[in-house]
PDB file of N, CA and C in Angstrom:
ATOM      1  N   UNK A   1      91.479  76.683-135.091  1.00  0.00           N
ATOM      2  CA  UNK A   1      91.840  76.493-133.708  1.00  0.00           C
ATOM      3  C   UNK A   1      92.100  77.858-133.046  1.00  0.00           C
ATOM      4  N   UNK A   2      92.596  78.576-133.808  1.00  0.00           N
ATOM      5  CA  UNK A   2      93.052  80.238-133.590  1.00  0.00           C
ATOM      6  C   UNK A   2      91.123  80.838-133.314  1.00  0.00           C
ATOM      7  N   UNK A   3      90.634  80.491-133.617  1.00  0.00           N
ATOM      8  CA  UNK A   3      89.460  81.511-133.659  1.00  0.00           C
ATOM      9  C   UNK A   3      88.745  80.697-132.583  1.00  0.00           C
ATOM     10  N   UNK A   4      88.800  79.749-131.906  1.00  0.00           N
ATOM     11  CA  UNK A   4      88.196  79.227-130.748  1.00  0.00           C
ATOM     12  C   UNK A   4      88.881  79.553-129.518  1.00  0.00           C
ATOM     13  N   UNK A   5      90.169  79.549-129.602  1.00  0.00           N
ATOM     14  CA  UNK A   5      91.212  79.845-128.796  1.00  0.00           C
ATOM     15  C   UNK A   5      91.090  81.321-128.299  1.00  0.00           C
ATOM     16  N   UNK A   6      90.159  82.271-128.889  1.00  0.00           N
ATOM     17  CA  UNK A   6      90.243  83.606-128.714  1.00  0.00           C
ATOM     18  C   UNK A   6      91.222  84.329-129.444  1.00  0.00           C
ATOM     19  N   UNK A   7      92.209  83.731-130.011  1.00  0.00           N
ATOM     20  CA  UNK A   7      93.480  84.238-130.924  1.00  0.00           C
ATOM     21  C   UNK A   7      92.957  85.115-132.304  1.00  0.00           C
ATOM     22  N   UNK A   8      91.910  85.880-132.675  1.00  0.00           N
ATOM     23  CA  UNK A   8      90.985  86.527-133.449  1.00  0.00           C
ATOM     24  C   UNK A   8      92.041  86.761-134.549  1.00  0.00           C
ATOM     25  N   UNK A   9      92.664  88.120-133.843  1.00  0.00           N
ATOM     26  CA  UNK A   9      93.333  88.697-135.297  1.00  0.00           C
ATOM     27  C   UNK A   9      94.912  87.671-135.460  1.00  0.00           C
ATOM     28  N   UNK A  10      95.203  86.903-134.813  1.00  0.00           N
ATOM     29  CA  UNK A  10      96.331  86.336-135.045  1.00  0.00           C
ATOM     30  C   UNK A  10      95.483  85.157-136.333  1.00  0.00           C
ATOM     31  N   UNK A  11      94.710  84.429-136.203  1.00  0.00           N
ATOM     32  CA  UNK A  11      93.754  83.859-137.298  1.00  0.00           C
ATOM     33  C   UNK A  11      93.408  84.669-138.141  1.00  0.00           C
ATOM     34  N   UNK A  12      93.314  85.746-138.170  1.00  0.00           N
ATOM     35  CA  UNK A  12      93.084  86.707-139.502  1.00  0.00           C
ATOM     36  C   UNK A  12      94.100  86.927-140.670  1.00  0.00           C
ATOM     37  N   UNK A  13      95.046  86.803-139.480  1.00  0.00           N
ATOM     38  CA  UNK A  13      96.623  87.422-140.417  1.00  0.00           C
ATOM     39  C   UNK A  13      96.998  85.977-140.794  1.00  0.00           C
ATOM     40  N   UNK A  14      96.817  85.079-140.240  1.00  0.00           N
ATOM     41  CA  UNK A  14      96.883  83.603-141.228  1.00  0.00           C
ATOM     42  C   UNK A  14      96.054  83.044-141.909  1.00  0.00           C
ATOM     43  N   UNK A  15      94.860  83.315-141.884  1.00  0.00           N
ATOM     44  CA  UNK A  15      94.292  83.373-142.921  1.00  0.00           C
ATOM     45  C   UNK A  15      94.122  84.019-144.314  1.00  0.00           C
ATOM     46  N   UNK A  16      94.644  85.431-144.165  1.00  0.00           N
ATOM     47  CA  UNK A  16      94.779  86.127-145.032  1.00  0.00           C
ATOM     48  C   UNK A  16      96.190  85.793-145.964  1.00  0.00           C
ATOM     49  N   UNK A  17      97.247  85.323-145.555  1.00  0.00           N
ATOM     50  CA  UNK A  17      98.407  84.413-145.777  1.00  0.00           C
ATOM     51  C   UNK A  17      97.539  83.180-146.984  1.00  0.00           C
ATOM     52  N   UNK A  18      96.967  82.203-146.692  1.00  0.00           N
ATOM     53  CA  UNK A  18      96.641  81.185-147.019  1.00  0.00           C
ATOM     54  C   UNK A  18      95.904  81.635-148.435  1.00  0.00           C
ATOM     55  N   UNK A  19      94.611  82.525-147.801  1.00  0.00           N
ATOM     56  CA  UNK A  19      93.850  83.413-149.251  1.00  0.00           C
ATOM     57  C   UNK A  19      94.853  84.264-150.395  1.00  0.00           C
ATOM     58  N   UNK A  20      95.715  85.015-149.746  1.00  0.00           N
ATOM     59  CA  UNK A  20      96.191  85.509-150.782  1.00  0.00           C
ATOM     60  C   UNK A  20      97.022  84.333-151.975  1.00  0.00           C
ATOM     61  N   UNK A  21      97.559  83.356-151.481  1.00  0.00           N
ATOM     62  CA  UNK A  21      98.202  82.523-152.062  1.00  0.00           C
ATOM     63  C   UNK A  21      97.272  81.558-152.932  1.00  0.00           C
ATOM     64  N   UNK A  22      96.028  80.926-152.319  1.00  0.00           N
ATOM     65  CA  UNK A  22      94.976  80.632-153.478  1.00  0.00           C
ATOM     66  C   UNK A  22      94.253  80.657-153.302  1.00  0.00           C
ATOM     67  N   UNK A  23      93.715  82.469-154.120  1.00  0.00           N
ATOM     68  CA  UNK A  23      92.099  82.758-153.574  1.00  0.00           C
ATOM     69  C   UNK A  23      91.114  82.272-154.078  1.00  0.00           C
ATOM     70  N   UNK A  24      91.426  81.355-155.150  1.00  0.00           N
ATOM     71  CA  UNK A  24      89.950  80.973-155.798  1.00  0.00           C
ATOM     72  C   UNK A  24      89.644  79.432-155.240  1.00  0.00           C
ATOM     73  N   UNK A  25      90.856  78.846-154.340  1.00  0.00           N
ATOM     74  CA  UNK A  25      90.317  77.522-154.183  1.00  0.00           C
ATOM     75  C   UNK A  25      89.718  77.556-152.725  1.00  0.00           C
ATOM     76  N   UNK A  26      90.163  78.585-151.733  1.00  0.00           N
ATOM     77  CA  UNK A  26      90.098  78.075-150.566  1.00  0.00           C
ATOM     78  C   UNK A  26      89.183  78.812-149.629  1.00  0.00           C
ATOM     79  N   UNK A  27      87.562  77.956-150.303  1.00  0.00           N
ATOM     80  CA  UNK A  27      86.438  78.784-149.833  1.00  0.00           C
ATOM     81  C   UNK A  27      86.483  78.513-148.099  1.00  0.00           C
ATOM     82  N   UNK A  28      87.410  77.454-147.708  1.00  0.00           N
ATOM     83  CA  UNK A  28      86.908  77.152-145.914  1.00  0.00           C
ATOM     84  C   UNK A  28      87.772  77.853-145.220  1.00  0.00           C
ATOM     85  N   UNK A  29      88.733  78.744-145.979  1.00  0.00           N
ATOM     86  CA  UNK A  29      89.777  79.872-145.190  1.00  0.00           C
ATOM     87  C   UNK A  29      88.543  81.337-145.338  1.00  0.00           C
ATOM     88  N   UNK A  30      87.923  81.531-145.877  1.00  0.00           N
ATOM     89  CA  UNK A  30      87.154  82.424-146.546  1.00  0.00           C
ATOM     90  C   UNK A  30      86.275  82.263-145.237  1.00  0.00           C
ATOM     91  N   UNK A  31      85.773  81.287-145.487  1.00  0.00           N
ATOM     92  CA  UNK A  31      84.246  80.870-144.521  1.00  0.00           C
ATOM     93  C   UNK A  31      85.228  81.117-142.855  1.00  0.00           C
ATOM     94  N   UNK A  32      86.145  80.691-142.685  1.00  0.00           N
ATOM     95  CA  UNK A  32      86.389  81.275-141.002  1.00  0.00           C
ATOM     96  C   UNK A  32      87.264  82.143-140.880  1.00  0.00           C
ATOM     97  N   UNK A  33      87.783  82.788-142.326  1.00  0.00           N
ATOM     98  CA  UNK A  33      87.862  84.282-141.995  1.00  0.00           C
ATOM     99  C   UNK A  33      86.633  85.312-141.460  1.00  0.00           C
ATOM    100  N   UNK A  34      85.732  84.781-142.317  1.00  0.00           N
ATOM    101  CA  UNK A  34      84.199  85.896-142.068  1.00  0.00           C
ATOM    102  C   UNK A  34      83.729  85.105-140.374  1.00  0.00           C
ATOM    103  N   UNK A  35      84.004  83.797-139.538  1.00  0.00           N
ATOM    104  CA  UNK A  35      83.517  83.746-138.862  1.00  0.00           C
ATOM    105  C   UNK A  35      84.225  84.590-137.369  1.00  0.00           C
ATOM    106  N   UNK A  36      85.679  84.623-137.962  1.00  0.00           N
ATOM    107  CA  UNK A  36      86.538  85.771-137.665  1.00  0.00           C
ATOM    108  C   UNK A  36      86.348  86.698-137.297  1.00  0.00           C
ATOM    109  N   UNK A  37      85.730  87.689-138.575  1.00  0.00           N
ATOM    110  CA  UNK A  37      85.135  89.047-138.529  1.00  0.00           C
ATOM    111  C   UNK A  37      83.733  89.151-137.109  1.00  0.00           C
ATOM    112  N   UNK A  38      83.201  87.733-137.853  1.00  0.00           N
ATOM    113  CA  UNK A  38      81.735  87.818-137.349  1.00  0.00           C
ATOM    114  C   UNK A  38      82.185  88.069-135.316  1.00  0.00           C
ATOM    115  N   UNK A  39      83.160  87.364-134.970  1.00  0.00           N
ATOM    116  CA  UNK A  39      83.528  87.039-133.330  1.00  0.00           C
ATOM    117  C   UNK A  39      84.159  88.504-133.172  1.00  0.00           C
ATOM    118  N   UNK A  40      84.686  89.466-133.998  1.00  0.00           N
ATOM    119  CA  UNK A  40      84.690  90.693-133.418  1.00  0.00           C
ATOM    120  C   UNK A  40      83.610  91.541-134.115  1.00  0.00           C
ATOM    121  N   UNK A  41      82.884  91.436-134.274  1.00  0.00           N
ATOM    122  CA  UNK A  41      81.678  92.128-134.997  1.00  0.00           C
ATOM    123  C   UNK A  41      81.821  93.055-135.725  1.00  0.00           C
ATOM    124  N   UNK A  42      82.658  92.564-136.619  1.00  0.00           N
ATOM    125  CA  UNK A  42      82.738  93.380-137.988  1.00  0.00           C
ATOM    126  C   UNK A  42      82.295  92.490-139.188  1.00  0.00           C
ATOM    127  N   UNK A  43      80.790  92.849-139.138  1.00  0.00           N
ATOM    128  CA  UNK A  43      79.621  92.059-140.112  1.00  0.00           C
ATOM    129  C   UNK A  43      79.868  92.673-141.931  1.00  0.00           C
ATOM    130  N   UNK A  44      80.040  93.766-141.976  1.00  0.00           N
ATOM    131  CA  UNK A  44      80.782  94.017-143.172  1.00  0.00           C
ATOM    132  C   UNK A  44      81.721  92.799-143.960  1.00  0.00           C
ATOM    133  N   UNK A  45      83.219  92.829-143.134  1.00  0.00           N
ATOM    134  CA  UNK A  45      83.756  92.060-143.668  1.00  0.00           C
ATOM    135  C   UNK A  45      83.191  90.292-143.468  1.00  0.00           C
ATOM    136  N   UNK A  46      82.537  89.817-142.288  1.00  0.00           N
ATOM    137  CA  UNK A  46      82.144  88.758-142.141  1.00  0.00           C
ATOM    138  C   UNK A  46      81.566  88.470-143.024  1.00  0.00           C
ATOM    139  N   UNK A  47      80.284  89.353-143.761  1.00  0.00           N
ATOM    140  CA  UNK A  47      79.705  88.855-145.107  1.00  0.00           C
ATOM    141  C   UNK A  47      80.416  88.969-146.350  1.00  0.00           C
ATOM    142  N   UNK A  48      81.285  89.631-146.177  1.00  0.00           N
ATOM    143  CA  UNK A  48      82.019  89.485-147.713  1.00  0.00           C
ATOM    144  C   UNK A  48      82.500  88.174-147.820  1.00  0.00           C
ATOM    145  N   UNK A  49      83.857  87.805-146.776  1.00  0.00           N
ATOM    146  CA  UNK A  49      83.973  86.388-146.549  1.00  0.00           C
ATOM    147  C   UNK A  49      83.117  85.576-146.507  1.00  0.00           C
ATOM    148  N   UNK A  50      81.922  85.474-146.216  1.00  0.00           N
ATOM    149  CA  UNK A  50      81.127  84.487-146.592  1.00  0.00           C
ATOM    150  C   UNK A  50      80.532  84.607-148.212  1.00  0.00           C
ATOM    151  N   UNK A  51      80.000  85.388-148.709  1.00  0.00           N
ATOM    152  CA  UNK A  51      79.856  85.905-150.221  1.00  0.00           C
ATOM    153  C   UNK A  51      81.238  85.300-150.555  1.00  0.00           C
ATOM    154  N   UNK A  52      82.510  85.659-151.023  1.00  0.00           N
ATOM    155  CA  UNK A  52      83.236  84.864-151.445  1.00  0.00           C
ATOM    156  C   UNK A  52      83.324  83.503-151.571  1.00  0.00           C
ATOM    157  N   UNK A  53      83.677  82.606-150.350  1.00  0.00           N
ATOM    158  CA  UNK A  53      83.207  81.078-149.586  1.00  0.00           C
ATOM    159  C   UNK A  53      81.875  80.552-150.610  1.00  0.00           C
ATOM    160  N   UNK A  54      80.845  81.321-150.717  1.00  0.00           N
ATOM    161  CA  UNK A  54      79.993  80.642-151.680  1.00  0.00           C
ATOM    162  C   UNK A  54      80.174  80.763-153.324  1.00  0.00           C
ATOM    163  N   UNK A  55      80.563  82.056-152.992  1.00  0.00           N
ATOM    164  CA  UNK A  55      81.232  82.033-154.629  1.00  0.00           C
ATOM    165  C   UNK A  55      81.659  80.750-155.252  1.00  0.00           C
ATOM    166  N   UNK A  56      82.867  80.397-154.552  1.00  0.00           N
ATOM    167  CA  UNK A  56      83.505  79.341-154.803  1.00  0.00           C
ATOM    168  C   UNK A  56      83.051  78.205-154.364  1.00  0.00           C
ATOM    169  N   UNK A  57      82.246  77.979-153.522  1.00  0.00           N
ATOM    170  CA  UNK A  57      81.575  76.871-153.412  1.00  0.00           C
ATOM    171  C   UNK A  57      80.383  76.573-152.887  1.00  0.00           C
ATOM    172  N   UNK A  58      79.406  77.130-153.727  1.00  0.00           N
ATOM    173  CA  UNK A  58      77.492  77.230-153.463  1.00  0.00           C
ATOM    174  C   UNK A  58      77.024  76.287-152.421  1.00  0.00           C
ATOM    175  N   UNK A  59      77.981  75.247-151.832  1.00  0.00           N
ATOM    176  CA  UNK A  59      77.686  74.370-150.821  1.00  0.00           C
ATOM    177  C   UNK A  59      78.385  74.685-149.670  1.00  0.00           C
ATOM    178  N   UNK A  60      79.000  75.634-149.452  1.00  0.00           N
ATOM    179  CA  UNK A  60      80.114  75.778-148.389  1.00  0.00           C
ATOM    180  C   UNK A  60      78.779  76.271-147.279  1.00  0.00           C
ATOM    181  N   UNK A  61      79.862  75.577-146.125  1.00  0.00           N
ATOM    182  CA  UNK A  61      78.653  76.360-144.913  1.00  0.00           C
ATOM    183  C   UNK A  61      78.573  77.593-144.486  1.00  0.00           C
ATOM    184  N   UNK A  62      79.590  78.405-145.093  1.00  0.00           N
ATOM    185  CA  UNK A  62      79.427  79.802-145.202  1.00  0.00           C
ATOM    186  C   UNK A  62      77.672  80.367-146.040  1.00  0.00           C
ATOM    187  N   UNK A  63      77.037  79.549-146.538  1.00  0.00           N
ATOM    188  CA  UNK A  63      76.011  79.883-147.172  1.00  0.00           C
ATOM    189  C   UNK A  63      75.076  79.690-145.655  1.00  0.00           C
ATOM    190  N   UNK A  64      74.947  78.846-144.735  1.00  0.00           N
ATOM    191  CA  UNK A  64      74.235  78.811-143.594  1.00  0.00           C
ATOM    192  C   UNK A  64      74.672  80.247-142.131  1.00  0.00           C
ATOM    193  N   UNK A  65      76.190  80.205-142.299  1.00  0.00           N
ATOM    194  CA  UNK A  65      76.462  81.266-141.750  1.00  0.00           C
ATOM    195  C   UNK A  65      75.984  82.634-142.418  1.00  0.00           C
ATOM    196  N   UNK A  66      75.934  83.200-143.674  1.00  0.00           N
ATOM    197  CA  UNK A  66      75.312  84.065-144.492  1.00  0.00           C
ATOM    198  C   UNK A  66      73.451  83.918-143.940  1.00  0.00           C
ATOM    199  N   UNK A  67      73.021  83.009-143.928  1.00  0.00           N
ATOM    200  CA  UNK A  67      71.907  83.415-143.344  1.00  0.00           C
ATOM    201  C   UNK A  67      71.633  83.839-142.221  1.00  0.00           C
ATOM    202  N   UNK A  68      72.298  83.195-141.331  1.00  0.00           N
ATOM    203  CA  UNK A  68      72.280  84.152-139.609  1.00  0.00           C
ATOM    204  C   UNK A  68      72.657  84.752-139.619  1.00  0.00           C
ATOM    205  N   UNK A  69      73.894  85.375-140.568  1.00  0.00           N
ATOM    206  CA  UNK A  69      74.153  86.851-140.222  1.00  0.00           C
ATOM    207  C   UNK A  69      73.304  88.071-140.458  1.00  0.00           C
ATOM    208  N   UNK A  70      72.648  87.216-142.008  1.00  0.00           N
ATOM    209  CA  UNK A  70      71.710  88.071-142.276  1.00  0.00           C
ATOM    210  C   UNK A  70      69.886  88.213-141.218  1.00  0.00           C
ATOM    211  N   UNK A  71      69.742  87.184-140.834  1.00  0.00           N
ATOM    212  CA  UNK A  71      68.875  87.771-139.420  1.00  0.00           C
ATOM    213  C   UNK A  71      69.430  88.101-138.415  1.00  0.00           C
ATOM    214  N   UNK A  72      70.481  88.054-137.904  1.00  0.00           N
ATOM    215  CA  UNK A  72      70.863  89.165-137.130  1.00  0.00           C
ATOM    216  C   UNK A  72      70.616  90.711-137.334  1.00  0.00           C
ATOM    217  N   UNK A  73      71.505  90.512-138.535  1.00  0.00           N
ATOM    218  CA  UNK A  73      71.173  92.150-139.241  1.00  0.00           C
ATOM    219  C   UNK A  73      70.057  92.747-139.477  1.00  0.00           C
ATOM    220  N   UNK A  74      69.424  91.518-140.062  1.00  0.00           N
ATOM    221  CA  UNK A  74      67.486  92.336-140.135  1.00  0.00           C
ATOM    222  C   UNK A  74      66.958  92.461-138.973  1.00  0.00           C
ATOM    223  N   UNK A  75      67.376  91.917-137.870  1.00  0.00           N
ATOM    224  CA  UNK A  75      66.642  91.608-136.499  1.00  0.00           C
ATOM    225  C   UNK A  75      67.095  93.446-135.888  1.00  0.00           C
ATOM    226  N   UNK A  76      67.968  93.641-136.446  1.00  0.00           N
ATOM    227  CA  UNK A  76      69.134  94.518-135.271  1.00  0.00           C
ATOM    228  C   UNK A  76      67.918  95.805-135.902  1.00  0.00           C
ATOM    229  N   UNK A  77      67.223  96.805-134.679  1.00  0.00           N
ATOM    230  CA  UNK A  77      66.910  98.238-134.833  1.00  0.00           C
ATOM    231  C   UNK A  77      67.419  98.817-134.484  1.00  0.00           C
ATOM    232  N   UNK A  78      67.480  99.755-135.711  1.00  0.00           N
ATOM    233  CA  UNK A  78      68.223 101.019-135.649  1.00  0.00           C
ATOM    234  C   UNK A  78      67.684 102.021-134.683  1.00  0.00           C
ATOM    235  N   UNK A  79      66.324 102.232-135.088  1.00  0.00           N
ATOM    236  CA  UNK A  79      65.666 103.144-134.175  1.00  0.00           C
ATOM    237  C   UNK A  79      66.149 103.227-132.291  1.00  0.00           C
ATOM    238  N   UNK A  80      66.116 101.812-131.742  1.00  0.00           N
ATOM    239  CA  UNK A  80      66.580 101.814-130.852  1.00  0.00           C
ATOM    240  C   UNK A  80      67.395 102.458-130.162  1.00  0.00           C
ATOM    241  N   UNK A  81      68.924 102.888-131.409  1.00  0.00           N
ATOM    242  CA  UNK A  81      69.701 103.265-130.735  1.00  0.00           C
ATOM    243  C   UNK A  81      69.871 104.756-130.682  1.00  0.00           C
ATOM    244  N   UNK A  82      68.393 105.161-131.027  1.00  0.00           N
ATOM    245  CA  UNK A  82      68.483 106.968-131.696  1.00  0.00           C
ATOM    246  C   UNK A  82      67.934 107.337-130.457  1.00  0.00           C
ATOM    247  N   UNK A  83      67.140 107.154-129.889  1.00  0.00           N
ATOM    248  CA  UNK A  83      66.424 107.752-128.426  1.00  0.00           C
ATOM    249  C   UNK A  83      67.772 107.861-127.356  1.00  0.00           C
TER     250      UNK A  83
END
């Protein structure tokens, strides 16, 4: 609700609360932490959180978010921004 609300890093810091306490079960804190990252565009951490999220659960929809991030990223030229 925090990450629709625009509330970004206030959802980060509760999410990160929830993960540290049980990181191996709670791939859907994982999956909208990285969608988190992804709404301030820090794709780094957005894919780790999603890489985790599937870790723990090869069905999580973090595996569909992991693919658009990843065409974004392949889409994005670099060259562009050198001229």
């Amino acid at each position: 609700m925090l990450i629709s609300q625009g509330c970004i890093d206030q959802a980060i810091k509760e999410l990160d609360v929830i993960i540290t306490n049980n990181p191996s079960t709670c791939d859907e804190a994982y999956y909208l932490r990285g969608n988190a990252y992804r709404k301030l565009g820090d794709w780094k951490n957005a894919l780790n959180n999603y890489l985790s999220a599937i870790e723990i659960n090869p069905e999580s929809p973090a595996l569909q978010a992991k693919e658009i991030l990843m065409d974004i990223l392949n889409f994005y030229n670099k060259d562009m921004y050198n001229q």
